[in-house]
C-alpha atoms as a PDB file:
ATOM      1  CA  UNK A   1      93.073  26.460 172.504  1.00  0.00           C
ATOM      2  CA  UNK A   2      94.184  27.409 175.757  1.00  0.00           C
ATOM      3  CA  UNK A   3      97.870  27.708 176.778  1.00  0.00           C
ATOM      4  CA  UNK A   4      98.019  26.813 180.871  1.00  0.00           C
ATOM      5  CA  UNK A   5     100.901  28.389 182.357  1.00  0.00           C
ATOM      6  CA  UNK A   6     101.910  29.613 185.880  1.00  0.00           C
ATOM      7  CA  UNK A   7     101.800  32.842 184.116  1.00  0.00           C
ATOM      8  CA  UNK A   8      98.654  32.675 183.031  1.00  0.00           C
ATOM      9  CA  UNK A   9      96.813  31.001 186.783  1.00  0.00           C
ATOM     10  CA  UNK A  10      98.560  33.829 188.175  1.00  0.00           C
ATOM     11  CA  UNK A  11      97.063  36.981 185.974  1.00  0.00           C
ATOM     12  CA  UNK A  12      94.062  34.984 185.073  1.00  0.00           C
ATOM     13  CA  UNK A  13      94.605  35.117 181.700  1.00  0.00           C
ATOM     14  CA  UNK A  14      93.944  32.669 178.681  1.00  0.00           C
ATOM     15  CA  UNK A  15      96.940  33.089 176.710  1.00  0.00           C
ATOM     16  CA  UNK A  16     100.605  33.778 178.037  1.00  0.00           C
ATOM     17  CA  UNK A  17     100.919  37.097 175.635  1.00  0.00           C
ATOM     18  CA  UNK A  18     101.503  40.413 177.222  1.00  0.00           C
ATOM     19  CA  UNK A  19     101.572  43.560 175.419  1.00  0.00           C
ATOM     20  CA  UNK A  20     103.990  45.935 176.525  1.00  0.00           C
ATOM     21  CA  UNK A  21     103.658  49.427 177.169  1.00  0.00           C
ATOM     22  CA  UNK A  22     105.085  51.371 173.910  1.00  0.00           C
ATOM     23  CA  UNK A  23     105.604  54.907 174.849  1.00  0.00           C
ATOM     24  CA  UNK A  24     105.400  57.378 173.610  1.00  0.00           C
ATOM     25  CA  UNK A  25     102.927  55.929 171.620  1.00  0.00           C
ATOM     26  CA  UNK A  26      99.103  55.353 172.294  1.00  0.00           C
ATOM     27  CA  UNK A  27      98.248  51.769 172.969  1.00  0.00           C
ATOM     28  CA  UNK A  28      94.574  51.696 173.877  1.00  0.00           C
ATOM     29  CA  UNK A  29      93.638  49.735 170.587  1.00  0.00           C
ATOM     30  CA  UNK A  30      96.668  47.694 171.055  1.00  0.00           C
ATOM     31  CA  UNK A  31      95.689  46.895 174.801  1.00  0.00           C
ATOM     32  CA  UNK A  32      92.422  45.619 173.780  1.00  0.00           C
ATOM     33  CA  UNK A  33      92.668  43.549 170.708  1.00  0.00           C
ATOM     34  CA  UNK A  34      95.280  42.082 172.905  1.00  0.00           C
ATOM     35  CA  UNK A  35      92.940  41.868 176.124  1.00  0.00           C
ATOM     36  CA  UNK A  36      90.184  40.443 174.194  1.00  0.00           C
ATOM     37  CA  UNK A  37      91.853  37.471 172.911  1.00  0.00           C
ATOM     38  CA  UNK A  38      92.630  36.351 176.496  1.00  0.00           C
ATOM     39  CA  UNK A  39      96.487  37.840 176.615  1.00  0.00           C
ATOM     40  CA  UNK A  40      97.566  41.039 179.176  1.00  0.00           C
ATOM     41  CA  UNK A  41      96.751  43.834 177.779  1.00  0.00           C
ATOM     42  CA  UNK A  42      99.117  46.917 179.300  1.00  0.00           C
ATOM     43  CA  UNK A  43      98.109  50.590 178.933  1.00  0.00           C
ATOM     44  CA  UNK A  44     100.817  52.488 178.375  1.00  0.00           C
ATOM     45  CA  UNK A  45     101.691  55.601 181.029  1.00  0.00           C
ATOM     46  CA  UNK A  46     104.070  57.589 179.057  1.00  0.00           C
ATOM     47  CA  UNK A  47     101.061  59.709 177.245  1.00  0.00           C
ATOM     48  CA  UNK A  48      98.478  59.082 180.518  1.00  0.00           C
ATOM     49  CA  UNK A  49     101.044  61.534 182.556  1.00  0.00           C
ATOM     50  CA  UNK A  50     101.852  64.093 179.933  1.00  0.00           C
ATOM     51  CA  UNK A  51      98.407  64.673 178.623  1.00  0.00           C
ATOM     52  CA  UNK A  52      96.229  64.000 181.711  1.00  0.00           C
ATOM     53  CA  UNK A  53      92.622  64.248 179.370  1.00  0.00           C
ATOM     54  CA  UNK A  54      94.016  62.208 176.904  1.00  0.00           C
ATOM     55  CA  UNK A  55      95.083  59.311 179.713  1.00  0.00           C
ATOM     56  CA  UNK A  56      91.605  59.443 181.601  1.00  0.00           C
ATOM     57  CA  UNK A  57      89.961  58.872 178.092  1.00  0.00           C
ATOM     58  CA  UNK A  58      92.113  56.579 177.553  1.00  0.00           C
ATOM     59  CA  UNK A  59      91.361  54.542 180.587  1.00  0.00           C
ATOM     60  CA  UNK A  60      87.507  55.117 180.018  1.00  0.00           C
ATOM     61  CA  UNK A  61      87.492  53.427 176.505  1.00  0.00           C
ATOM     62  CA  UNK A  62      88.885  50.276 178.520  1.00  0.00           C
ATOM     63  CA  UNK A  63      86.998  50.379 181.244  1.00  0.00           C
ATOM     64  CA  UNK A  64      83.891  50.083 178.930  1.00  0.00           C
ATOM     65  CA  UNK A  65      85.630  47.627 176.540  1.00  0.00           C
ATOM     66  CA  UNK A  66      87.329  44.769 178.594  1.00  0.00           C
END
């Protein structure tokens, strides 16, 4: 089932759910369980700044994921 919401025609999204970024904690996994159900998916930036290898990997895994 599909929840339409302004929310939703605006981010093109399924589902009006939208993970928020937990730092300092790693969210990849979380970002794309969440992206693949048809929610927003958010990376989060805390660990991508302070570990720059780390944060491109991370945005690799999703780029090849979602």
């Amino acid at each position: 089932m599909t929840i339409e919401t302004n929310i939703t025609k605006m981010l093109g999204i399924k589902h009006p759910i939208i993970g928020a970024p937990m730092g300092p904690f790693y969210t990849t996994d979380l970002t794309i369980a969440i992206s693949e159900v048809g929610g927003l998916g958010v990376l989060s930036d805390t660990n991508l700044l302070s570990d720059m290898a780390k944060g491109k990997n991370a945005i690799q895994i999703m780029k090849k994921t979602c």
